[in-house]
PDB file of N, CA and C in Angstrom:
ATOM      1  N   UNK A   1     -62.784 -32.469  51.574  1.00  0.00           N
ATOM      2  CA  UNK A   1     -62.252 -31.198  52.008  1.00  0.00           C
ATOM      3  C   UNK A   1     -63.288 -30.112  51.780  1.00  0.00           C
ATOM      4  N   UNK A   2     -63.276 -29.201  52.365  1.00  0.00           N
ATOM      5  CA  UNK A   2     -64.292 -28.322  52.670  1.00  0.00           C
ATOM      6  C   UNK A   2     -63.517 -26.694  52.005  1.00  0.00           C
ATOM      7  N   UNK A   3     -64.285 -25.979  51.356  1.00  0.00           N
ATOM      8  CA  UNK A   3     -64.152 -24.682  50.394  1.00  0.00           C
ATOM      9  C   UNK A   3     -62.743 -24.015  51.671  1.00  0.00           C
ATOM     10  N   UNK A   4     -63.210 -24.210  53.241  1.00  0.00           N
ATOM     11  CA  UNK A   4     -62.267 -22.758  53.604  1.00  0.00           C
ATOM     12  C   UNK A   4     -60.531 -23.994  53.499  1.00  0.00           C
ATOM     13  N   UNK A   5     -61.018 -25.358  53.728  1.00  0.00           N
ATOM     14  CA  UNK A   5     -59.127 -25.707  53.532  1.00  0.00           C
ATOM     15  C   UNK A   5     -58.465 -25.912  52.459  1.00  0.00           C
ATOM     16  N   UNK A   6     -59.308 -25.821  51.319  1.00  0.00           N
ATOM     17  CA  UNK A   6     -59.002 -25.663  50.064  1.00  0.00           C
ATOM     18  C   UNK A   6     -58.421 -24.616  49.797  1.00  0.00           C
ATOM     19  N   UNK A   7     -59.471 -23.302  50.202  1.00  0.00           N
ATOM     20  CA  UNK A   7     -58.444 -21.773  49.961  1.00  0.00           C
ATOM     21  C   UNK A   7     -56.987 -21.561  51.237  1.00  0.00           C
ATOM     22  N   UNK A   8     -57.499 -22.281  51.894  1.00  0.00           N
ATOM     23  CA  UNK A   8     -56.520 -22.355  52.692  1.00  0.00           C
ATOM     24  C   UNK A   8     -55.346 -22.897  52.054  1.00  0.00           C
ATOM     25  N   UNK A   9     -55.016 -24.073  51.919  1.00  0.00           N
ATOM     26  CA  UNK A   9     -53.829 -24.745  50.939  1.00  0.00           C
ATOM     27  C   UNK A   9     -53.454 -24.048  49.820  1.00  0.00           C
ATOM     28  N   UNK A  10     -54.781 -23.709  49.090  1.00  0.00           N
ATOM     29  CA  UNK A  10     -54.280 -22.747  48.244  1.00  0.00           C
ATOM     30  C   UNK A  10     -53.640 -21.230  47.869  1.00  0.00           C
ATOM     31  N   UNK A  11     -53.835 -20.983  48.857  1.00  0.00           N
ATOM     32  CA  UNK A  11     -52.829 -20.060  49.606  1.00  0.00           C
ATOM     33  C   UNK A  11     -51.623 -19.722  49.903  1.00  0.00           C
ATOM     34  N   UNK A  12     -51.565 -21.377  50.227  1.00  0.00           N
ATOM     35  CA  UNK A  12     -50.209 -21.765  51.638  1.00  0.00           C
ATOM     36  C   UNK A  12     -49.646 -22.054  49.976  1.00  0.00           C
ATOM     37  N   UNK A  13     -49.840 -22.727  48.949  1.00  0.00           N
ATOM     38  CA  UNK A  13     -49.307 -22.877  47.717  1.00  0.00           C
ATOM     39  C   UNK A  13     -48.658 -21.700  47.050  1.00  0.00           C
ATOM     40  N   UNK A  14     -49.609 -20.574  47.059  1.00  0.00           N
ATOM     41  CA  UNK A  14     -49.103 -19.470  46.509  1.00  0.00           C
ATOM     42  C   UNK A  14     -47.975 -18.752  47.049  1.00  0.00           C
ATOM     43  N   UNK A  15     -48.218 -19.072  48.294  1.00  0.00           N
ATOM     44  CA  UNK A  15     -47.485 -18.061  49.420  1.00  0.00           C
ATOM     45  C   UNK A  15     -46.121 -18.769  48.909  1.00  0.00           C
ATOM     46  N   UNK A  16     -45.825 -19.992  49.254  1.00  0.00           N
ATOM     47  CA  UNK A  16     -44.713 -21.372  48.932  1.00  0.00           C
ATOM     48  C   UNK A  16     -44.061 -20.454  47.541  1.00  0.00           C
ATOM     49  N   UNK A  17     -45.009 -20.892  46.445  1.00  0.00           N
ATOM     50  CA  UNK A  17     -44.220 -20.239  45.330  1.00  0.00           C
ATOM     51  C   UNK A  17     -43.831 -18.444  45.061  1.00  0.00           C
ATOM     52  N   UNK A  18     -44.524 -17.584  45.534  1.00  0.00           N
ATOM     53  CA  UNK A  18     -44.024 -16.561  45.903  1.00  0.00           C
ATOM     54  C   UNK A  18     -42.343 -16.428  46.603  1.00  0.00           C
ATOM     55  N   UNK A  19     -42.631 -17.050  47.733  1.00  0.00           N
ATOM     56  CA  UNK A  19     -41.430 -17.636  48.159  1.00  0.00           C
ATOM     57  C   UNK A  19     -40.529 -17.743  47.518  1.00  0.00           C
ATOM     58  N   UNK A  20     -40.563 -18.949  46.638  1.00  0.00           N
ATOM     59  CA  UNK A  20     -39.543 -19.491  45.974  1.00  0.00           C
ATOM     60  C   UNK A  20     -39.370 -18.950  44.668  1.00  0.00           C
ATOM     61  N   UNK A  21     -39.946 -17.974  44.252  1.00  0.00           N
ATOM     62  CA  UNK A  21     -39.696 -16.641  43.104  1.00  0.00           C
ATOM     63  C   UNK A  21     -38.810 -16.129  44.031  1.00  0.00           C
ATOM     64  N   UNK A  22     -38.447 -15.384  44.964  1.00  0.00           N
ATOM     65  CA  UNK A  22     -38.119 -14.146  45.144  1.00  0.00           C
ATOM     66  C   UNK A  22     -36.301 -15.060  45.735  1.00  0.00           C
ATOM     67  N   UNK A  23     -36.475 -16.394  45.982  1.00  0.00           N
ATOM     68  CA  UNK A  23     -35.569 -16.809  46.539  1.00  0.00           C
ATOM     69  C   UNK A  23     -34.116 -17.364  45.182  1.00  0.00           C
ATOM     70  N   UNK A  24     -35.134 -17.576  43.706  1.00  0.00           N
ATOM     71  CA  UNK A  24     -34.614 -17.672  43.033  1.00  0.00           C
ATOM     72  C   UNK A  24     -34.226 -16.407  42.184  1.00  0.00           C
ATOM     73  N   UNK A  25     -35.224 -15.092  42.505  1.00  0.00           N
ATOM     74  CA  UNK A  25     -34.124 -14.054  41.776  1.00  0.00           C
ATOM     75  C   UNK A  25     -33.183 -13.713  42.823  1.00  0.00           C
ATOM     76  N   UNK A  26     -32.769 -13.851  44.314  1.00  0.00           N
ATOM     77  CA  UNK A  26     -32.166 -13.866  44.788  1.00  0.00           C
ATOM     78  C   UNK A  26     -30.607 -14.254  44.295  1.00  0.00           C
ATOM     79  N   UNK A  27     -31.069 -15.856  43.955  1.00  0.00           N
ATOM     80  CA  UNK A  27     -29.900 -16.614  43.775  1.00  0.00           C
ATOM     81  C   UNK A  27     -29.453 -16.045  42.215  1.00  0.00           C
ATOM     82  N   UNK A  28     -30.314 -15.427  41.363  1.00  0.00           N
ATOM     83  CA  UNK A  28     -30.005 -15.270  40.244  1.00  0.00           C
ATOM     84  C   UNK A  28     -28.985 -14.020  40.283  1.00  0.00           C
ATOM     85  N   UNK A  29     -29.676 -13.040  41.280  1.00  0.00           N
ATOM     86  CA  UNK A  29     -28.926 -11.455  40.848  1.00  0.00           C
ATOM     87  C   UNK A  29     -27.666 -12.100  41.829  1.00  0.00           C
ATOM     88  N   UNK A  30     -27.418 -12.919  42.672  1.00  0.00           N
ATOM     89  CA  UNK A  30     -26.029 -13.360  43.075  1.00  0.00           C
ATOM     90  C   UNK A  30     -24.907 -13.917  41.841  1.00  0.00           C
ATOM     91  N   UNK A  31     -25.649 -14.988  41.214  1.00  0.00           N
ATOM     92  CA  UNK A  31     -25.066 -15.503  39.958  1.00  0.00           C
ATOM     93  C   UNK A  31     -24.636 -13.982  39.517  1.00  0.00           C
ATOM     94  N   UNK A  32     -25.475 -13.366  38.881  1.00  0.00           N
ATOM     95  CA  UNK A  32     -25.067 -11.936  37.775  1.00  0.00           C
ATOM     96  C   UNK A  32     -23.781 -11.038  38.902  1.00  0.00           C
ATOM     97  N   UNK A  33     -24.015 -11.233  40.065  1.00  0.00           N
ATOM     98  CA  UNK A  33     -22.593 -10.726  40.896  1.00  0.00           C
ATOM     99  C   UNK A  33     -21.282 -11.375  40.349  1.00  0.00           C
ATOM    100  N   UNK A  34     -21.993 -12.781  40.806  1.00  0.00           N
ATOM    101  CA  UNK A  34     -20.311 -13.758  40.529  1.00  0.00           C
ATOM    102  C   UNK A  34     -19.781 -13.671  39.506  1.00  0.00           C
ATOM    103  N   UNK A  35     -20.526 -13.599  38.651  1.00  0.00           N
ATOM    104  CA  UNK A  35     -20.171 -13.609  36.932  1.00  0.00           C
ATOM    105  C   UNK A  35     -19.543 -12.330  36.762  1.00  0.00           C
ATOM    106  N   UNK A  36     -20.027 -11.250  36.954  1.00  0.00           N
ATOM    107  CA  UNK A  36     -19.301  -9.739  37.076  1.00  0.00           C
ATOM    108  C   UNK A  36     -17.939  -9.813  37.639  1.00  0.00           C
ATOM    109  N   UNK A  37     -17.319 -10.826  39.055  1.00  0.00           N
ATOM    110  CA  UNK A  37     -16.811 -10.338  39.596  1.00  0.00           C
ATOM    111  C   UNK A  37     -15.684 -11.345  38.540  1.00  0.00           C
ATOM    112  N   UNK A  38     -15.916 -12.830  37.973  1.00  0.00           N
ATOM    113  CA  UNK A  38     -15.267 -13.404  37.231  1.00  0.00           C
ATOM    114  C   UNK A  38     -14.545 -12.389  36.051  1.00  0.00           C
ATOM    115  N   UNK A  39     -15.681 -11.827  35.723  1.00  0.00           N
ATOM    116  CA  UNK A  39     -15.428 -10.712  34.071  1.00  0.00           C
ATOM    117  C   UNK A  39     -14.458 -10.532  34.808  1.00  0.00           C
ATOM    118  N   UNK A  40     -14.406  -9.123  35.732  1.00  0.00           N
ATOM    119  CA  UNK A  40     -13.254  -8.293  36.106  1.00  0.00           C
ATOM    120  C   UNK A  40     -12.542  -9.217  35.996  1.00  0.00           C
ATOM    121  N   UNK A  41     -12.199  -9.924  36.864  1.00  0.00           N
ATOM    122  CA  UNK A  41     -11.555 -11.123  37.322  1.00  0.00           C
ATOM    123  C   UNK A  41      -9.844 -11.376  35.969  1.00  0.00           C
ATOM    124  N   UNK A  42     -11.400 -11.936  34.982  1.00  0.00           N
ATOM    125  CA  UNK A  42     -10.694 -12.596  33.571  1.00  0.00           C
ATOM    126  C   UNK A  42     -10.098 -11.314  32.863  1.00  0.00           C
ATOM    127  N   UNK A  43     -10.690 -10.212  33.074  1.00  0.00           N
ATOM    128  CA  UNK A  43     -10.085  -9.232  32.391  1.00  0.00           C
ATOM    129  C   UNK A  43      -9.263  -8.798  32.954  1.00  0.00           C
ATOM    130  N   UNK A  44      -8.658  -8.614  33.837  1.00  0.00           N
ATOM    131  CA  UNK A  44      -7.348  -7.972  34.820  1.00  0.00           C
ATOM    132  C   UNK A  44      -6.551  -9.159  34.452  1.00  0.00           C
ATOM    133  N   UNK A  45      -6.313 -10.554  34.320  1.00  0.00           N
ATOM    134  CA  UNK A  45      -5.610 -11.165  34.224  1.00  0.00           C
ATOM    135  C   UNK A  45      -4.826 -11.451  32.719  1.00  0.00           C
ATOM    136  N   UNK A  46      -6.283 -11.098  31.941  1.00  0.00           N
ATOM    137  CA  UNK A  46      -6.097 -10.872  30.436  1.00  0.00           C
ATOM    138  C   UNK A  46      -5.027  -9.635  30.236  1.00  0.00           C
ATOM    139  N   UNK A  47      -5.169  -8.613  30.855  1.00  0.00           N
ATOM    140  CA  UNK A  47      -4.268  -7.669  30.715  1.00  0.00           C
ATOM    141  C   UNK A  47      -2.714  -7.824  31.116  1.00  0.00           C
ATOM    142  N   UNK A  48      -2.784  -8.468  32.259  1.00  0.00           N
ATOM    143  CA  UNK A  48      -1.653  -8.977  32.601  1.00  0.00           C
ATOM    144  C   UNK A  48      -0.934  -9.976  31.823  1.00  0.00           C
ATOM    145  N   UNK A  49      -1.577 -10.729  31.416  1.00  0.00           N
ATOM    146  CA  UNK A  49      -0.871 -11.796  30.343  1.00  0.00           C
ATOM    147  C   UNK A  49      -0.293 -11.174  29.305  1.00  0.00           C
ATOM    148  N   UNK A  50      -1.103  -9.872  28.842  1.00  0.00           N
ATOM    149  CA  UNK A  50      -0.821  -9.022  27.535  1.00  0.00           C
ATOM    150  C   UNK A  50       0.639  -8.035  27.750  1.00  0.00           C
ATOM    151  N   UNK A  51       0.477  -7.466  29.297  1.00  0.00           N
ATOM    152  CA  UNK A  51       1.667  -6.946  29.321  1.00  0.00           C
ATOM    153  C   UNK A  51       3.263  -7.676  29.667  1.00  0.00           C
ATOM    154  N   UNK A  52       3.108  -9.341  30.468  1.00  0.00           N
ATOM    155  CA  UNK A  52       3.739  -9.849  30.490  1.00  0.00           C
ATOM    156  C   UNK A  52       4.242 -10.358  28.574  1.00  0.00           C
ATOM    157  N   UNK A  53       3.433 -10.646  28.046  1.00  0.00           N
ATOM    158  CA  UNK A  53       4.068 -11.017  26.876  1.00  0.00           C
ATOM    159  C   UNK A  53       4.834  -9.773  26.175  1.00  0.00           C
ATOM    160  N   UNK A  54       3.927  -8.845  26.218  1.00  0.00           N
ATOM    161  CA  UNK A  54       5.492  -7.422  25.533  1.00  0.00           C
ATOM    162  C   UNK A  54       6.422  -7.072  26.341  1.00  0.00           C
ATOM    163  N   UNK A  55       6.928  -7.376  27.574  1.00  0.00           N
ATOM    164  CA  UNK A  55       7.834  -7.673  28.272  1.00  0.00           C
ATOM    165  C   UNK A  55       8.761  -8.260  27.655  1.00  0.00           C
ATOM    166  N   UNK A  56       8.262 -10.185  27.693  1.00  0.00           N
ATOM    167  CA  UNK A  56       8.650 -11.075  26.886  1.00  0.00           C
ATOM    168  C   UNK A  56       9.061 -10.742  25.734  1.00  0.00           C
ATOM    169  N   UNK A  57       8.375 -10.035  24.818  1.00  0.00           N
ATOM    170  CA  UNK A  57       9.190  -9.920  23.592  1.00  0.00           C
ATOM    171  C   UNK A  57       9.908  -8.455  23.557  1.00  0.00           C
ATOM    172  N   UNK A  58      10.273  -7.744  24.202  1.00  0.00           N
ATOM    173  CA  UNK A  58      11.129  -6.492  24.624  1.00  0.00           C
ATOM    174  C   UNK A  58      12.368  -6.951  24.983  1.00  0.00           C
ATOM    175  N   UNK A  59      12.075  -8.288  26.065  1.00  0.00           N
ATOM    176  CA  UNK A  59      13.689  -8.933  26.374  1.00  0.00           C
ATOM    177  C   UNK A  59      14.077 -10.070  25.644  1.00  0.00           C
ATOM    178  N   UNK A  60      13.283 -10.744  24.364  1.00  0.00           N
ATOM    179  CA  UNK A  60      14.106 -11.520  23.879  1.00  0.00           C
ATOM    180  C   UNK A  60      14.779 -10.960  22.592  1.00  0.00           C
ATOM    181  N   UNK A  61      14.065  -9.613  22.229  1.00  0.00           N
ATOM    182  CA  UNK A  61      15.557  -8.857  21.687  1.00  0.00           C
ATOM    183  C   UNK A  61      16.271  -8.148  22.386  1.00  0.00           C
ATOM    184  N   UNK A  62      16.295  -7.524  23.662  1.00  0.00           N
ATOM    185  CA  UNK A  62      17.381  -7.657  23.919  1.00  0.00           C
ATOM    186  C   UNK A  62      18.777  -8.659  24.701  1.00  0.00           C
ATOM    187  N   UNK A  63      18.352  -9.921  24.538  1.00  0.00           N
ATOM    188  CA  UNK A  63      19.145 -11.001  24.892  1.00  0.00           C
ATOM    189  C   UNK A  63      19.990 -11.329  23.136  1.00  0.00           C
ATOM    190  N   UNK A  64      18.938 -11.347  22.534  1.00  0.00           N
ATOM    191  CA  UNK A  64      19.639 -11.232  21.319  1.00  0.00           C
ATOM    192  C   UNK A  64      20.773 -10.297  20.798  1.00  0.00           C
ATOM    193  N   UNK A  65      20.559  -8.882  21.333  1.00  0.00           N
ATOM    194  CA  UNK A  65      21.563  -8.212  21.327  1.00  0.00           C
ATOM    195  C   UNK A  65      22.620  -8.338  21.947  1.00  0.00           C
ATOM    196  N   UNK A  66      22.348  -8.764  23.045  1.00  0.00           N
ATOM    197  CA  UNK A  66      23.009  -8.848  24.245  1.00  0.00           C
ATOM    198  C   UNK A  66      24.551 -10.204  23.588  1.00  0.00           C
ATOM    199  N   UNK A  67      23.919 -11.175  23.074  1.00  0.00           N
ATOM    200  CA  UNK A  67      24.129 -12.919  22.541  1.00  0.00           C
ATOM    201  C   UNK A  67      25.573 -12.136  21.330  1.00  0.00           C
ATOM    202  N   UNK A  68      25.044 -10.988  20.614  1.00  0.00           N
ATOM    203  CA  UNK A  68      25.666 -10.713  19.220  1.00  0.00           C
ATOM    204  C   UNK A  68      26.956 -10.186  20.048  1.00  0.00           C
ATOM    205  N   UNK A  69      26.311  -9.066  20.891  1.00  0.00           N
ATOM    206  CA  UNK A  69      27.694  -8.235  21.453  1.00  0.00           C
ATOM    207  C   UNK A  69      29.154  -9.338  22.241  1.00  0.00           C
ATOM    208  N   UNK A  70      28.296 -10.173  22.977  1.00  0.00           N
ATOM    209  CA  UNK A  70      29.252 -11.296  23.406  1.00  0.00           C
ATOM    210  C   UNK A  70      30.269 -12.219  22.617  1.00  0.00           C
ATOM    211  N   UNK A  71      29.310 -12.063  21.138  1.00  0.00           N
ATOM    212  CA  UNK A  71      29.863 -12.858  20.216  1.00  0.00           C
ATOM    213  C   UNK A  71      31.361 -12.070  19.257  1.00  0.00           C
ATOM    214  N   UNK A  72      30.831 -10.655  20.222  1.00  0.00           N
ATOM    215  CA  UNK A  72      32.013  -9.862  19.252  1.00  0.00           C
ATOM    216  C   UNK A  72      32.845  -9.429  20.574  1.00  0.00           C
ATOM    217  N   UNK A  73      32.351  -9.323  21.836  1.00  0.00           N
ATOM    218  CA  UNK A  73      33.401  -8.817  23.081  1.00  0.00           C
ATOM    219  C   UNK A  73      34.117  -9.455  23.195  1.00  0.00           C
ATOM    220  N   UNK A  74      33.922 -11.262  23.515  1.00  0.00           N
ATOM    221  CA  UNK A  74      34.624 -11.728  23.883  1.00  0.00           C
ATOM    222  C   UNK A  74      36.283 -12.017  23.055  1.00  0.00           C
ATOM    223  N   UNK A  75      35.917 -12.011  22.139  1.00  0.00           N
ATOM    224  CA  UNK A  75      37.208 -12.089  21.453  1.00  0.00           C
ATOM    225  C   UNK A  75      37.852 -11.236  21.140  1.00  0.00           C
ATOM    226  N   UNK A  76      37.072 -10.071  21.098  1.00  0.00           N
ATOM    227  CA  UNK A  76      38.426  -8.658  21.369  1.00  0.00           C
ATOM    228  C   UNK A  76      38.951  -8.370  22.845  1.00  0.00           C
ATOM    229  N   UNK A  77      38.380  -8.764  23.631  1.00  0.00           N
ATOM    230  CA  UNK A  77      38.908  -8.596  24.882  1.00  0.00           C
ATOM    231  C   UNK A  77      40.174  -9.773  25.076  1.00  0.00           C
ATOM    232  N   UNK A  78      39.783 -10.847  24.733  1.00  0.00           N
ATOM    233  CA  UNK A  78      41.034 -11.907  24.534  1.00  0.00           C
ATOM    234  C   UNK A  78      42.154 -11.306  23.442  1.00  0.00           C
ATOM    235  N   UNK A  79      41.662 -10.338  22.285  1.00  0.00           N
ATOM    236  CA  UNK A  79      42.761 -10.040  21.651  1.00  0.00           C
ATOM    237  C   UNK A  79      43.199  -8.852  22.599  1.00  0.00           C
ATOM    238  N   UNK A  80      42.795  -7.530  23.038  1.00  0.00           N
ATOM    239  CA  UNK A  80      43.040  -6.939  23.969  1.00  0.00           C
ATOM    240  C   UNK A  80      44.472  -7.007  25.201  1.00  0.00           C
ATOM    241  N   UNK A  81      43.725  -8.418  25.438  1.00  0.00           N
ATOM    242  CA  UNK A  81      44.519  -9.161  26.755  1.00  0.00           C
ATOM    243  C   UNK A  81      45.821  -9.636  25.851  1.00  0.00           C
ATOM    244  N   UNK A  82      45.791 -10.080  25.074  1.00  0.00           N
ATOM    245  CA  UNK A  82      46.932 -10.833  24.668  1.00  0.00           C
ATOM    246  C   UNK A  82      47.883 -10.014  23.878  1.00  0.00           C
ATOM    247  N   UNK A  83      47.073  -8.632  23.370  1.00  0.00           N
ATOM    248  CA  UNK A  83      48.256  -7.320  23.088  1.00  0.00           C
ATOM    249  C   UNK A  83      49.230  -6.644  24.115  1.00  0.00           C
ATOM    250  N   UNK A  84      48.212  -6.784  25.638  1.00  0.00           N
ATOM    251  CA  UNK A  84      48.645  -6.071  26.581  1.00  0.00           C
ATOM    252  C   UNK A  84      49.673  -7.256  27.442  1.00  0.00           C
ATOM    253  N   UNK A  85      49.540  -8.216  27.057  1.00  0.00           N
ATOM    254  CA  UNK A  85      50.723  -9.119  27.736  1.00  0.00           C
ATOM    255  C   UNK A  85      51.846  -9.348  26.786  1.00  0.00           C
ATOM    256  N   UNK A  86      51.692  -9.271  25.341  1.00  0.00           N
ATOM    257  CA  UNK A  86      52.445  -9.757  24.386  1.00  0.00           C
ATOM    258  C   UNK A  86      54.239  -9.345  25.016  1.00  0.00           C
ATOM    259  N   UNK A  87      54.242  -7.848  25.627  1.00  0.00           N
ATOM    260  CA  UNK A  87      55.261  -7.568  25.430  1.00  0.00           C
ATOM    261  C   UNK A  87      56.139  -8.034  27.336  1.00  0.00           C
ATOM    262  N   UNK A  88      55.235  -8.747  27.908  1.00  0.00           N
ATOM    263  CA  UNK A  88      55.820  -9.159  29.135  1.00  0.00           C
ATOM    264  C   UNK A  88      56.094 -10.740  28.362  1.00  0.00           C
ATOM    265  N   UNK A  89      55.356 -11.605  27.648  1.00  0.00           N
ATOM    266  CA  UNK A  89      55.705 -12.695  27.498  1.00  0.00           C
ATOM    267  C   UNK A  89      56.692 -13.572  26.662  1.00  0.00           C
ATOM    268  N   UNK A  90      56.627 -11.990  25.349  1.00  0.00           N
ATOM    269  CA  UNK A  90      57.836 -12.584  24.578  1.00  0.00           C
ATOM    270  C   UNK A  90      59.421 -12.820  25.022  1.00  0.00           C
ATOM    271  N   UNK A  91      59.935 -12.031  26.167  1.00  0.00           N
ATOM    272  CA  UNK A  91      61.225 -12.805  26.359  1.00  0.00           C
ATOM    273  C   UNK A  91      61.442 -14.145  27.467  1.00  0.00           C
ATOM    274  N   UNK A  92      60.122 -14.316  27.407  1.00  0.00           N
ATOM    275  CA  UNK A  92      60.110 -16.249  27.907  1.00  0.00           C
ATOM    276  C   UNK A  92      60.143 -16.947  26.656  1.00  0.00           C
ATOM    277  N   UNK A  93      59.561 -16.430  25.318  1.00  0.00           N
ATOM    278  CA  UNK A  93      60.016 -17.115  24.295  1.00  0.00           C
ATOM    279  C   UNK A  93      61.457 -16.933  23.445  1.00  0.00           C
ATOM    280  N   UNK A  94      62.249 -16.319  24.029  1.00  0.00           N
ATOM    281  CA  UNK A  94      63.619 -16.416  23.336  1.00  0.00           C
ATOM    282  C   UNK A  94      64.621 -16.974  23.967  1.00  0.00           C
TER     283      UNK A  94
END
């Protein structure tokens, strides 16, 4: 091989890897996009999980409340009911 196809190739080499620098910060500052858009991504969902759970625990006391009051309505309303009929039913019992 002769000095000019030597600089020649060597050239076409540099040029090649030049190339393939600029093609890999390419692909890199894309990566640093995707990854950004993941963050947001993970963090909006993180928040959401956070406000769904104090939700969650906002309504399982009040189901609990909800559980106690039932535990005390229902049977005054049956006593209720059975004051307000007492006096239609007792002369079927005599």
């Amino acid at each position: 091989m002769n000095d000019d196809a030597t600089q020649s190739l060597l050239r076409e080499i540099r040029d090649n890897q030049r190339v393939q620098l600029e093609r890999q910060a390419e692909a890199l500052a894309l990566q640093r996009e995707q990854f950004e858009l993941y963050k947001r991504q993970y963090d909006r969902a993180e928040r959401i999980n956070e406000r769904a759970e104090a939700i969650q625990g906002r309504q399982a006391g009040m189901v609990g409340v909800a559980r106690m009051l039932l535990w005390f309505a229902i049977p005054a309303l049956a006593l209720l009911l059975g004051l307000i009929l007492w006096p239609y039913l007792e002369p079927l019992w005599r």
